[in-house]
C-alpha atoms as a PDB file:
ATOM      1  CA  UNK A   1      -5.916  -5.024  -3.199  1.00  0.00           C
ATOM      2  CA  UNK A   2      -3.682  -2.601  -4.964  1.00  0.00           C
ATOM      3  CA  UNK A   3      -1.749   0.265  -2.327  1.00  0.00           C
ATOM      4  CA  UNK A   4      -0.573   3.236  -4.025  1.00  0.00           C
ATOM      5  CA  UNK A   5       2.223   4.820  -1.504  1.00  0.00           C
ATOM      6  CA  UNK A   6       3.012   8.143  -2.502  1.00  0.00           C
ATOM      7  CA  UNK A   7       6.682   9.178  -0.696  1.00  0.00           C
ATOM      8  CA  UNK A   8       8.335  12.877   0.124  1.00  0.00           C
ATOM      9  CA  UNK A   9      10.890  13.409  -2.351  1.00  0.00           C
ATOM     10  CA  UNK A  10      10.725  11.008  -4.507  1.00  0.00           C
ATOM     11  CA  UNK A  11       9.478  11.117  -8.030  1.00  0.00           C
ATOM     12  CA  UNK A  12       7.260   7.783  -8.247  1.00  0.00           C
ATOM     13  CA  UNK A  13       4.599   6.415  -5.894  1.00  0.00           C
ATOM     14  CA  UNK A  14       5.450   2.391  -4.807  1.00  0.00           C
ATOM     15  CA  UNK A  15       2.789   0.071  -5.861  1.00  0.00           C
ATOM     16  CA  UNK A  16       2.048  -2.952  -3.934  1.00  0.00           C
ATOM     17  CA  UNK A  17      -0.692  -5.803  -4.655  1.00  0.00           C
ATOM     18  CA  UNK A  18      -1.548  -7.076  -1.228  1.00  0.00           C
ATOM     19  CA  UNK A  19      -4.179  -9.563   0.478  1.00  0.00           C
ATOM     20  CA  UNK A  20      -4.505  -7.378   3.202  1.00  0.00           C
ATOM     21  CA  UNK A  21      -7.727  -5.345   3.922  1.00  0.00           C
ATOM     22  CA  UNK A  22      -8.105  -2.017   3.885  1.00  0.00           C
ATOM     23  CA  UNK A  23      -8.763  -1.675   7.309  1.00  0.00           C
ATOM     24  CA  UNK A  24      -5.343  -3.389   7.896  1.00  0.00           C
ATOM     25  CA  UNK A  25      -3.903  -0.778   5.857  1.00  0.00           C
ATOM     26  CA  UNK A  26      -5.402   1.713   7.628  1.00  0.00           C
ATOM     27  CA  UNK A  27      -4.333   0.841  10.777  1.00  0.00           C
ATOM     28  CA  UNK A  28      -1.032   0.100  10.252  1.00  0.00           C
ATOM     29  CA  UNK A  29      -0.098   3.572   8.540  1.00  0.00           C
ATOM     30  CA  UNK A  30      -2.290   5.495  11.208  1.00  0.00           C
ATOM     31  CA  UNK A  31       0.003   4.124  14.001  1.00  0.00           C
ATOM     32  CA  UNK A  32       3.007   4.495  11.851  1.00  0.00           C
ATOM     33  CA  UNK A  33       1.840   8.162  10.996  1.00  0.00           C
ATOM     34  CA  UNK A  34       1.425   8.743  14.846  1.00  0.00           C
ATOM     35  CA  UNK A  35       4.202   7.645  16.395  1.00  0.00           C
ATOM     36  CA  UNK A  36       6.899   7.911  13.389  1.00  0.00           C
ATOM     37  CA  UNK A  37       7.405   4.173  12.937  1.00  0.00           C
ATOM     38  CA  UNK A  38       7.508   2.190  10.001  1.00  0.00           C
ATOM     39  CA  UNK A  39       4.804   1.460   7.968  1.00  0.00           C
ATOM     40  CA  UNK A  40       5.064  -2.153   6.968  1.00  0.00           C
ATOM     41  CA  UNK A  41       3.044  -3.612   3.695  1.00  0.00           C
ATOM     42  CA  UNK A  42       3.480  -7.394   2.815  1.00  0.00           C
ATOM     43  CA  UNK A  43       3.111  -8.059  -0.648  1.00  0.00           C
ATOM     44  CA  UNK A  44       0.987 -11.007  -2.632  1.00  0.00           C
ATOM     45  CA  UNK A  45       4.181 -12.601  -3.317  1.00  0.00           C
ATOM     46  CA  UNK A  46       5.496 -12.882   0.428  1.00  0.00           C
ATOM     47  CA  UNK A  47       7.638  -9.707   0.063  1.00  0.00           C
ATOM     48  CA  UNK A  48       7.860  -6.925   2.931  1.00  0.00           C
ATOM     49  CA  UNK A  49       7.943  -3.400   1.847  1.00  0.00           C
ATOM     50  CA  UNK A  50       9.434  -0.985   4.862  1.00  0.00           C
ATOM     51  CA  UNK A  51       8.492   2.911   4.566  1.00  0.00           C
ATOM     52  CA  UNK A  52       9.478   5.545   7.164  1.00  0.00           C
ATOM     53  CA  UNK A  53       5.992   6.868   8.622  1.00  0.00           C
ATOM     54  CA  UNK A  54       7.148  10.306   8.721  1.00  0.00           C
ATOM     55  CA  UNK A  55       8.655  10.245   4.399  1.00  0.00           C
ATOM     56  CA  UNK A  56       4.770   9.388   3.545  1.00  0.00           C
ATOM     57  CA  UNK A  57       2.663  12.119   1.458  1.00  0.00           C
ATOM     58  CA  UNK A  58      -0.572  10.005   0.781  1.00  0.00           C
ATOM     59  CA  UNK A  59      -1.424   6.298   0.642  1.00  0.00           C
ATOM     60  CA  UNK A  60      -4.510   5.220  -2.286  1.00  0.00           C
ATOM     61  CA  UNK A  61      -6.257   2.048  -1.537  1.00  0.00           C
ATOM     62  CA  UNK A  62      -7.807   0.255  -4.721  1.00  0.00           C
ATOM     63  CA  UNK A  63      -9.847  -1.931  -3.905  1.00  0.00           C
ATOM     64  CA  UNK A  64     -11.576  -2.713  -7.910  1.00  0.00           C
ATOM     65  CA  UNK A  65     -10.974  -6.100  -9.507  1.00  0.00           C
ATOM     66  CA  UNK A  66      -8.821  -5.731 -12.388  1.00  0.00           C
ATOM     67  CA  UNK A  67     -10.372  -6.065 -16.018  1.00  0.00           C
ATOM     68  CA  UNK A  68     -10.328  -9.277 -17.597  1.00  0.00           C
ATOM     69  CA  UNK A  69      -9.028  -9.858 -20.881  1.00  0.00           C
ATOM     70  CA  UNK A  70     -10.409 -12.396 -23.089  1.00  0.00           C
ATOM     71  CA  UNK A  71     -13.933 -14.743 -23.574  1.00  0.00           C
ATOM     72  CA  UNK A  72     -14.339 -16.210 -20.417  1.00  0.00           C
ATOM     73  CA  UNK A  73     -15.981 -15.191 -17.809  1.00  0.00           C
END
């Protein structure tokens, strides 16, 4: 799943590819949200991405395969 993090004050959103769900997105930015913690993404590749609950505007959760290119299927 792709997550879209869109931060005060700064010109360009982070995107992260995650295995995560979306409802362990969701619950790990509403408690970072609500008590000014940090809001902690691990990436597909192992990676940990650290944002300051209180710096986020908006978080988008894609959840659509990507298009494939090419004949197979």
């Amino acid at each position: 799943m792709e997550v879209k993090i869109g931060i005060q004050m700064a010109a360009r959103e982070l995107v992260v590819d995650t295995g995560a769900s979306a409802a362990e997105i969701e619950q790990a930015l509403m408690a970072a949200v609500a008590e000014n913690k940090l809001f902690v993404v691990t990436d597909s590749k192992g990676g940990t991405i650290l944002v300051p609950g209180d710096k986020i505007a908006y978080v988008e959760l894609d959840q659509t395969e990507p298009r494939r290119i090419g004949f197979g299927s």
